[in-house]
Protein backbone atom coordinates (compact mmCIF):
# COMPACT_ATOMS: atom_id res chain seq x y z
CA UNK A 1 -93.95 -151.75 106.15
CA UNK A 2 -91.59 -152.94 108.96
CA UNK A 3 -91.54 -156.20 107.53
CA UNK A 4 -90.36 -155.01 103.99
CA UNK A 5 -88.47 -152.76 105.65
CA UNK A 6 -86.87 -155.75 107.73
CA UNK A 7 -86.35 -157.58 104.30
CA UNK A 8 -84.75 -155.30 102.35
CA UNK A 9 -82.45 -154.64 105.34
CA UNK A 10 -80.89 -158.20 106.00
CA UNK A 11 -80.33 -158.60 101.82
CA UNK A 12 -78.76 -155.31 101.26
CA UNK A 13 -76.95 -155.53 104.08
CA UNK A 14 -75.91 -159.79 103.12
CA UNK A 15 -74.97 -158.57 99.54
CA UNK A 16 -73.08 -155.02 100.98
CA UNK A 17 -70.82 -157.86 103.48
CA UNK A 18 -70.18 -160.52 100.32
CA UNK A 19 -69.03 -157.27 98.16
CA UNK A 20 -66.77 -155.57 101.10
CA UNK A 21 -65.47 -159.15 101.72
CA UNK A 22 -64.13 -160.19 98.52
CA UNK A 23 -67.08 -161.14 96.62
CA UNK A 24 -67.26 -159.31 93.60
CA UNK A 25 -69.16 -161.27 90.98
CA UNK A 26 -71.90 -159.23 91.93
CA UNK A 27 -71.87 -154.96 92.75
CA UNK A 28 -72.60 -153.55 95.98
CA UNK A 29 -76.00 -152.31 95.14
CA UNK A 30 -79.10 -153.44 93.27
CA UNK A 31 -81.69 -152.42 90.91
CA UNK A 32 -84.62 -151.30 91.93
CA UNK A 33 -86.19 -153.93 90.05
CA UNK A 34 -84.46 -156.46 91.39
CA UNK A 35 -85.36 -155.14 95.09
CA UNK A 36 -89.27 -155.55 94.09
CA UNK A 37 -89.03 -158.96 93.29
CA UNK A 38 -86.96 -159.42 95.59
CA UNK A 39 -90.25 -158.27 97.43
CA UNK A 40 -92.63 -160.51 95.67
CA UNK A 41 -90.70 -163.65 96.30
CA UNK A 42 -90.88 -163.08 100.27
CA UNK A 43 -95.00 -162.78 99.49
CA UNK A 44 -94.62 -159.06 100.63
CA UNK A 45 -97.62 -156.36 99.53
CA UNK A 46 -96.14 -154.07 96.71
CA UNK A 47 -97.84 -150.98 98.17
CA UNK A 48 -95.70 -151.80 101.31
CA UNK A 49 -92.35 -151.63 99.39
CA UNK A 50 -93.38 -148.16 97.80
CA UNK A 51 -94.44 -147.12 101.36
CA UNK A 52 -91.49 -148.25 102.80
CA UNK A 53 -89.31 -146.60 100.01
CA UNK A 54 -90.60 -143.50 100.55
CA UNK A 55 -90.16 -144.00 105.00
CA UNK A 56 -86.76 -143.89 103.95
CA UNK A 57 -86.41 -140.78 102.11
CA UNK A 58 -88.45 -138.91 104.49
CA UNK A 59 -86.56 -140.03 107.58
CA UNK A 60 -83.85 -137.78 109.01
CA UNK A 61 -81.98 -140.78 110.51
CA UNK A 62 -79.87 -143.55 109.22
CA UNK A 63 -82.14 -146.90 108.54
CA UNK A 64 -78.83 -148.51 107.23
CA UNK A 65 -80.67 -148.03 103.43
CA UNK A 66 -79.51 -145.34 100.80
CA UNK A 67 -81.83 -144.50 97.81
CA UNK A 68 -79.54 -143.87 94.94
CA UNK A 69 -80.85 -141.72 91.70
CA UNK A 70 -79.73 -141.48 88.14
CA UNK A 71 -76.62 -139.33 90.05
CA UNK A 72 -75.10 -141.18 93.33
CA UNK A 73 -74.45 -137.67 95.00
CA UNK A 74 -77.48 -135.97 94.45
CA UNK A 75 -80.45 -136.66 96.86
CA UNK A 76 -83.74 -138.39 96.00
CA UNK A 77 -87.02 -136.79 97.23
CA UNK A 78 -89.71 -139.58 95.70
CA UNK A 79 -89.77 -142.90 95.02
CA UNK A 80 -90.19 -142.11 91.15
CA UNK A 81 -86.64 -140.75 91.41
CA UNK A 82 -85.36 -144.41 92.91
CA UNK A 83 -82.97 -146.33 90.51
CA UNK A 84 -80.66 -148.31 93.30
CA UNK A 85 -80.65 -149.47 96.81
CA UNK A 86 -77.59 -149.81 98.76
CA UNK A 87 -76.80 -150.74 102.44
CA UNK A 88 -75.31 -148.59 104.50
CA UNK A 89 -74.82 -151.24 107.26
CA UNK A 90 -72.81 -153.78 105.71
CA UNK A 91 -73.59 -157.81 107.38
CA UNK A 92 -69.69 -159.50 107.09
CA UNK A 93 -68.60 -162.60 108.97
CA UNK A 94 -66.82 -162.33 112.39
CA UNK A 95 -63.60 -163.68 109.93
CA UNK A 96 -63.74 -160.89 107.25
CA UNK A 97 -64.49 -158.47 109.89
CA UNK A 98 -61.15 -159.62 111.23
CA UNK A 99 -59.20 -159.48 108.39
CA UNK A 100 -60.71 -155.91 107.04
CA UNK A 101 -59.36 -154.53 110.51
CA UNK A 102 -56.33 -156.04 109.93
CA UNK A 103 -56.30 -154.61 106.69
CA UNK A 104 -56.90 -151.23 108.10
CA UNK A 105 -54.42 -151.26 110.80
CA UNK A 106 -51.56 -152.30 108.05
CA UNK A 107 -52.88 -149.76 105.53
CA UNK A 108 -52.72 -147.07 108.36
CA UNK A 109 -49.22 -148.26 109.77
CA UNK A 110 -48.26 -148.00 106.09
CA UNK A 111 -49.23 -144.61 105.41
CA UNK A 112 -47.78 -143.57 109.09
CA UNK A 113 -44.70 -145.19 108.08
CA UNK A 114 -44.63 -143.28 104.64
CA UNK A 115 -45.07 -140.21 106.45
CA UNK A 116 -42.44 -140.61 108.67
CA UNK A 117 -40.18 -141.84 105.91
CA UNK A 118 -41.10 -138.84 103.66
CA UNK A 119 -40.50 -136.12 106.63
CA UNK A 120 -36.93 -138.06 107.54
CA UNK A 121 -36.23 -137.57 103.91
CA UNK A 122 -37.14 -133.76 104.04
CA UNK A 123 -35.68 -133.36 107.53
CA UNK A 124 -31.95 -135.26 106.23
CA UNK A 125 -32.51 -133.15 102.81
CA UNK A 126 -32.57 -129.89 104.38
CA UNK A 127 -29.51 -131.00 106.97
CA UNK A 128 -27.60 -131.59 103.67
CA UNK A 129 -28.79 -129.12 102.27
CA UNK A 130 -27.19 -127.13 105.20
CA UNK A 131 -24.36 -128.76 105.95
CA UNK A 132 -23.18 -128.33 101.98
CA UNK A 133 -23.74 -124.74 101.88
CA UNK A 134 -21.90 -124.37 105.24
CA UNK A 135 -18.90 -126.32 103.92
CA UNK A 136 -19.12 -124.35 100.78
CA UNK A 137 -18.86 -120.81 102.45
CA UNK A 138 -16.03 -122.29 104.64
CA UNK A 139 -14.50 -122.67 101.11
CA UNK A 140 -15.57 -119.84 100.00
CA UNK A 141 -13.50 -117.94 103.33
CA UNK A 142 -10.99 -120.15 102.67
CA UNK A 143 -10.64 -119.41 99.27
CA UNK A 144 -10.80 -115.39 99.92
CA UNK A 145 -7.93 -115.67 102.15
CA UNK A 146 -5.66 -117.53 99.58
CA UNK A 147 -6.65 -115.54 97.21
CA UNK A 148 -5.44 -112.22 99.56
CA UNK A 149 -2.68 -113.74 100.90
CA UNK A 150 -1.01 -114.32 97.64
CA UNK A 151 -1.80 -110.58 96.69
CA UNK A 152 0.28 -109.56 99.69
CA UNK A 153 2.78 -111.65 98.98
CA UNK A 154 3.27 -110.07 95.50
CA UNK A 155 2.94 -106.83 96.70
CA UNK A 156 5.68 -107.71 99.30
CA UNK A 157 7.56 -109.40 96.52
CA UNK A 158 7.12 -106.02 94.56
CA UNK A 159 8.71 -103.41 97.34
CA UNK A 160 11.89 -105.81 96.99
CA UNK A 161 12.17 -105.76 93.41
CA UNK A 162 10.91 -102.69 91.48
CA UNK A 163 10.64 -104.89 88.10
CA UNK A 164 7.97 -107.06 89.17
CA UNK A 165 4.21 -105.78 87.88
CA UNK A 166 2.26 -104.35 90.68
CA UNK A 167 -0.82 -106.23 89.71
CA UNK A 168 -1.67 -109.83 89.11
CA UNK A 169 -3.91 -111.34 86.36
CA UNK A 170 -7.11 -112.43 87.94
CA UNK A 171 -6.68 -115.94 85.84
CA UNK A 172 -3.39 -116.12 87.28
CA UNK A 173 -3.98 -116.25 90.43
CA UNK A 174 -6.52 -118.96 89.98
CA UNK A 175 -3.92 -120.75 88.23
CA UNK A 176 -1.72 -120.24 91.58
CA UNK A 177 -4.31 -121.48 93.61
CA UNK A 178 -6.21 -124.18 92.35
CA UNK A 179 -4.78 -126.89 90.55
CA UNK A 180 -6.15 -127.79 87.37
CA UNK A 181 -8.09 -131.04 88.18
CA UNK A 182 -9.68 -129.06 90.81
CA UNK A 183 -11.21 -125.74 88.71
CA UNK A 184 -14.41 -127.32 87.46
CA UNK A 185 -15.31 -128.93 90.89
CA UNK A 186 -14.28 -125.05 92.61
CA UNK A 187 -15.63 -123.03 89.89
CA UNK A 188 -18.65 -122.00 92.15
CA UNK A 189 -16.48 -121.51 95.27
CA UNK A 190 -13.75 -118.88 93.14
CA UNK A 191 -16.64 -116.89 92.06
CA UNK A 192 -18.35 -116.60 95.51
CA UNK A 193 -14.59 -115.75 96.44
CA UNK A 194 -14.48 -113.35 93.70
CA UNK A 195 -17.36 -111.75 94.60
CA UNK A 196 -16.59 -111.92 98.35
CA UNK A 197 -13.34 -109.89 97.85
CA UNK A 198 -14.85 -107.24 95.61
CA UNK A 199 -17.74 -106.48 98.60
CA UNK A 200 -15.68 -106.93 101.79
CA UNK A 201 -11.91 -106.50 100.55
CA UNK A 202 -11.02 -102.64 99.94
CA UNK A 203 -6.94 -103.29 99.92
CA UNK A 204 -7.66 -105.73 96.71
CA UNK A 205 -8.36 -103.20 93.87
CA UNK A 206 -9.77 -104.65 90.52
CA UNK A 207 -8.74 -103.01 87.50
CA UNK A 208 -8.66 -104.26 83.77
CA UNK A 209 -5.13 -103.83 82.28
CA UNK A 210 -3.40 -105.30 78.88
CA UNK A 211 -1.51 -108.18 79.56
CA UNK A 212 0.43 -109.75 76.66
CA UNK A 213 -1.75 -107.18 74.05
CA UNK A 214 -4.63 -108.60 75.80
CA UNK A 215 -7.28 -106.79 78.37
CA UNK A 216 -7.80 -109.12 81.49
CA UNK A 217 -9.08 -108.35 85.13
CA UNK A 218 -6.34 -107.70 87.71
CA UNK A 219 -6.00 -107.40 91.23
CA UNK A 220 -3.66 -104.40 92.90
CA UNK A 221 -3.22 -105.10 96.29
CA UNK A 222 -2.75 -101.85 97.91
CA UNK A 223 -1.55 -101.82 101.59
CA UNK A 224 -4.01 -99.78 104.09
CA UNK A 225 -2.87 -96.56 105.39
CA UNK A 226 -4.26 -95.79 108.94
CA UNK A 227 -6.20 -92.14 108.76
CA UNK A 228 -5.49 -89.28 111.38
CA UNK A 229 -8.69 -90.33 112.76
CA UNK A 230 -8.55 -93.62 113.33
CA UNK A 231 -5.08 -93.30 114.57
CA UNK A 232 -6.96 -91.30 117.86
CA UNK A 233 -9.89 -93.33 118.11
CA UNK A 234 -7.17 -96.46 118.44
CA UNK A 235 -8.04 -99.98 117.29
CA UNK A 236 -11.89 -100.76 117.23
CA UNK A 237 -14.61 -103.47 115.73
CA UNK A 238 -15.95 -102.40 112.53
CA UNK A 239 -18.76 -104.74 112.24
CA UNK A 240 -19.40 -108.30 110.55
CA UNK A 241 -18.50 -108.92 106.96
CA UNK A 242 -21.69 -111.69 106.99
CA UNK A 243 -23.45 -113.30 110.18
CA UNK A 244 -23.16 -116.57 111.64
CA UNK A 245 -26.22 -118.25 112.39
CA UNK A 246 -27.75 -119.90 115.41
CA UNK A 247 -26.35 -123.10 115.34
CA UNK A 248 -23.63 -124.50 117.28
CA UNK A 249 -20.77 -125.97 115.28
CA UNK A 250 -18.31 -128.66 116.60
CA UNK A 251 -14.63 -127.03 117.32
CA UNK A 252 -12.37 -129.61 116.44
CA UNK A 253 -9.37 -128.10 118.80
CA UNK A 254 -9.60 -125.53 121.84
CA UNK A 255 -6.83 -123.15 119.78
CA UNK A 256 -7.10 -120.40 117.03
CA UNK A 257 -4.94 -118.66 114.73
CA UNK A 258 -6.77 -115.10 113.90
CA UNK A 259 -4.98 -113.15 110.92
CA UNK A 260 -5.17 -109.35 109.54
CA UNK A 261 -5.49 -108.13 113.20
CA UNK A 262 -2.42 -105.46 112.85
CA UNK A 263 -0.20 -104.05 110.03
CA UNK A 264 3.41 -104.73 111.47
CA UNK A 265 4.92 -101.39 109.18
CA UNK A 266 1.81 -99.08 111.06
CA UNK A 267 2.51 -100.32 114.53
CA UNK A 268 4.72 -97.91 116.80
CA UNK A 269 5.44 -98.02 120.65
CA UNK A 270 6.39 -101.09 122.98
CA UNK A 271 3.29 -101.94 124.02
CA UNK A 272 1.18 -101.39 120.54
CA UNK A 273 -0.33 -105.01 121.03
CA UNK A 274 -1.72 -104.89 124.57
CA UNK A 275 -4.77 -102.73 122.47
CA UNK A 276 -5.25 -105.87 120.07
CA UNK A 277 -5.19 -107.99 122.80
CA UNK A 278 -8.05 -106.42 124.63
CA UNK A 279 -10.04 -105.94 121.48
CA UNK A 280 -10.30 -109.47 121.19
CA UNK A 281 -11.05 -110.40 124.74
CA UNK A 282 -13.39 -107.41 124.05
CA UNK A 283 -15.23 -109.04 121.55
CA UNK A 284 -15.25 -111.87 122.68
CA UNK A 285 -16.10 -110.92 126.46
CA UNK A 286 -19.28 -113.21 126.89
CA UNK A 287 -16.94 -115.94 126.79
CA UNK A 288 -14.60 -117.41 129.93
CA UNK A 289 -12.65 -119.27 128.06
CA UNK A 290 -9.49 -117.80 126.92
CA UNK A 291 -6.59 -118.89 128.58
CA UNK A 292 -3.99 -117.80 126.35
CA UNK A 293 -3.44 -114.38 123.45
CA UNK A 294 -0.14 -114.23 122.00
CA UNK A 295 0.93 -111.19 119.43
CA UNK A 296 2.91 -112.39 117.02
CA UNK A 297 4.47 -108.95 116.23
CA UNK A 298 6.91 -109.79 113.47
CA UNK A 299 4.05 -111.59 111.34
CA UNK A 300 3.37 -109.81 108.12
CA UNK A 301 -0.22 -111.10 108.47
CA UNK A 302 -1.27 -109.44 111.56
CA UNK A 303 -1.20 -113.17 113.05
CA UNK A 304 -2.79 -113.95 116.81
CA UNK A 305 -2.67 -117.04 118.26
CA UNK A 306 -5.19 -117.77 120.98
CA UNK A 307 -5.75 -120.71 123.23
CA UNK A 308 -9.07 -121.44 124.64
CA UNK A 309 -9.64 -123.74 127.85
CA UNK A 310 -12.06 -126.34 125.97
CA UNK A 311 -13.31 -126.28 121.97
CA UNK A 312 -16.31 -125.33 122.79
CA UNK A 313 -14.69 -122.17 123.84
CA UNK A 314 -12.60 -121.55 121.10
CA UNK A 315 -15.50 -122.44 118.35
CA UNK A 316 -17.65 -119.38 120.47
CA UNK A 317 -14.43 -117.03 119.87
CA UNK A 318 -14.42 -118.21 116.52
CA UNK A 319 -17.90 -117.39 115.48
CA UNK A 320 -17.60 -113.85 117.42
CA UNK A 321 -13.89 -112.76 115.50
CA UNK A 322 -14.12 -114.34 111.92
CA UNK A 323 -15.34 -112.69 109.07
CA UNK A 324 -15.15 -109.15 111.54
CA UNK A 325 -13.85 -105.79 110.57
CA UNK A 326 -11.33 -104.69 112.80
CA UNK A 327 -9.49 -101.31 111.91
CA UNK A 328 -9.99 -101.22 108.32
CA UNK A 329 -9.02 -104.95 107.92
CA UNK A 330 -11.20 -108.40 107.39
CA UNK A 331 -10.34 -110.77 110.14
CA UNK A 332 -10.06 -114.71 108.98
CA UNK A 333 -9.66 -117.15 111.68
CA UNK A 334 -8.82 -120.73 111.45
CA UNK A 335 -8.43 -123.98 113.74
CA UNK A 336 -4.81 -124.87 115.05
CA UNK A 337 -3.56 -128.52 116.71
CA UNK A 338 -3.19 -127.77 120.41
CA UNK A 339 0.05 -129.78 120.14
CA UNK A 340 1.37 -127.07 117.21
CA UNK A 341 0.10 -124.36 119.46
CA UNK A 342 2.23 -126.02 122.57
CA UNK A 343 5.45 -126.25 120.23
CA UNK A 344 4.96 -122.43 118.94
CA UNK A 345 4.57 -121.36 122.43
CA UNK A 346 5.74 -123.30 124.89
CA UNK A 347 5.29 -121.35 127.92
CA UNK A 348 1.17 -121.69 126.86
CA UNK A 349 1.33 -124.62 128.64
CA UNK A 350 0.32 -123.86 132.02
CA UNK A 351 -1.93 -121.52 130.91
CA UNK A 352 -5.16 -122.93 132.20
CA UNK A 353 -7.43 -119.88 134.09
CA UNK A 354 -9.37 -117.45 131.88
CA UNK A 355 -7.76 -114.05 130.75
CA UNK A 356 -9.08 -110.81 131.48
CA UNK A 357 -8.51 -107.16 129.98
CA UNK A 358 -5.53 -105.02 131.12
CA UNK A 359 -5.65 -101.52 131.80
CA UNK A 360 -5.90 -100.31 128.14
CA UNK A 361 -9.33 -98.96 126.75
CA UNK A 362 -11.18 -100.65 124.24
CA UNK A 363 -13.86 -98.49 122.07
CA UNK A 364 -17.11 -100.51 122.23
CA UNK A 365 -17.61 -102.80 118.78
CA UNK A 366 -20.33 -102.17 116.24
């Protein structure tokens, strides 16, 4: 039994090598048949083969043989059940062992390397991915503050001359805005804006009115008017129209221009903008960075110009003012050249030591 055990050993395991090496003019496994006379030719007793056959299926440990039935993956228990014989153990030349481990490591390095390329291309999708939806909403902000700046204007426009409509087409407006070549690419961006105005933008009043025998969607701007209330509780944060998230964005300039931060018409007193200056080092008071705050009290935008002491600074301010409520109003805030800010204020030069709140009380912000 050891001896046809022995036999049928060395040639499975000779024709297993020549197979895994290249070989293939022949399979990887044989007949039964063919292992018996196999059997006969080495002069081996026949009882011995079925003896040995059956050693193998009974043993609970590998003897480098499988017995292979009429189905590979179902188990023989007998020898009658025996159609193949295949080595588990495969004998291959120090060469071909070689190259099959070569063959490995590439097919490995490969597959490592596909990996890596697949999650770089998931990783550099997503960071697009990103990266266009944040330059979209900037759009989108941007786009909401044209759009209500031009309102004002009209409305402004209107006080001065009592002929004017005191609406705007909807369509017109876009017309105002974006030039033609430029309304297919923006289409997304104007009805974000759209819809951004409608949610966060109370003063802009929708309305659908007959233009040229015609009904259209207008806009009525419709200036705020300061309640009894909030006239005692003073100037305070409202809350955020949406929320930033955790990432840090480069600031491409230490400065800021903030607008919608006061109504010039509804201010009264001498020192109405010492409040508005203390809101915003208010909400902005984890950060050491503000050097300069200047009021621009004749601006019919509520404009605030503020001058950080490094862009990292200013694009922390930024992320804590813009898009904020503050007294009824949406706050926008955009980036300004430190040598504009210089020119507009010269005396913001030397300003280089952080601010801090004057006397006046701030409400806390929500």
């Amino acid at each position: 039994m050891l001896q046809v055990l022995g036999s049928l050993y060395n040639h499975l395991g000779v024709i297993a090598g020549d197979y895994d090496c290249g070989d293939h003019a022949h399979t990887r496994r044989i007949s039964l048949e063919d292992a018996r006379d196999f059997i006969l030719e080495k002069n081996l007793k026949y009882k011995s083969f079925n003896d040995s056959l059956q050693r193998i299926i009974n043993s609970t440990s590998d003897l480098g043989m499988r017995l292979i039935g009429e189905e590979s993956n179902v188990r023989v228990r007998n020898v009658a059940e025996v159609r193949f014989l295949e080595s588990t153990h495969p004998r291959m030349s120090l060469s071909c062992r070689i190259w099959r481990a070569c063959i490995s490591v590439l097919r490995k390095a490969l597959l490592f390397l596909i990996g890596v390329a697949v999650v770089w291309f998931v990783l550099a999708y997503i960071h697009y991915r990103w990266r266009k939806e944040e330059e979209e909403v900037r759009q989108v902000y941007h786009m909401a503050e044209r759009i209500t700046d031009t309102l004002q204007s009209h409305s402004q426009r209107c006080r001065d001359d009592e002929a004017l409509p005191p609406f705007l087409p909807m369509e017109n407006v876009k017309n105002m805005i974006i030039p033609q070549h430029d309304r297919a690419r923006l289409r997304r961006v104007w009805e974000r804006a759209v819809a951004f105005i409608c949610k966060h933008e109370p003063r802009a009043k929708q309305e659908l009115r007959s233009v040229g025998g015609q009904d259209c969607p207008v806009w009525r701007w419709i200036p705020s008017i300061r309640s009894t209330l909030q006239r005692s509780q003073g100037k305070i944060w409202q809350g955020k129209a949406f929320q930033w998230d955790r990432r840090t964005y480069p600031s491409p300039t230490p400065c800021l221009k903030i607008r919608n931060m006061f109504d010039p018409d509804m201010e009264v007193g001498e020192t109405w903008h010492l409040p508005i200056h203390d809101a915003i080092l208010d909400r902005c008071r984890d950060n050491d960075g503000i050097a300069h705050i200047e009021v621009d009290k004749s601006s019919h935008e509520g404009c605030v110009y503020i001058k950080c002491l490094a862009p990292e600074h200013a694009g922390k301010a930024f992320k804590a003012l813009h898009g904020s409520w503050f007294d009824g109003k949406l706050v926008t805030v955009k980036y300004l050249r430190l040598d504009r800010y210089h020119q507009r204020f010269p005396h913001a030069i030397h300003s280089n030591s952080p601010l801090h709140r004057t006397s006046h009380v701030v409400l806390p912000s929500s």
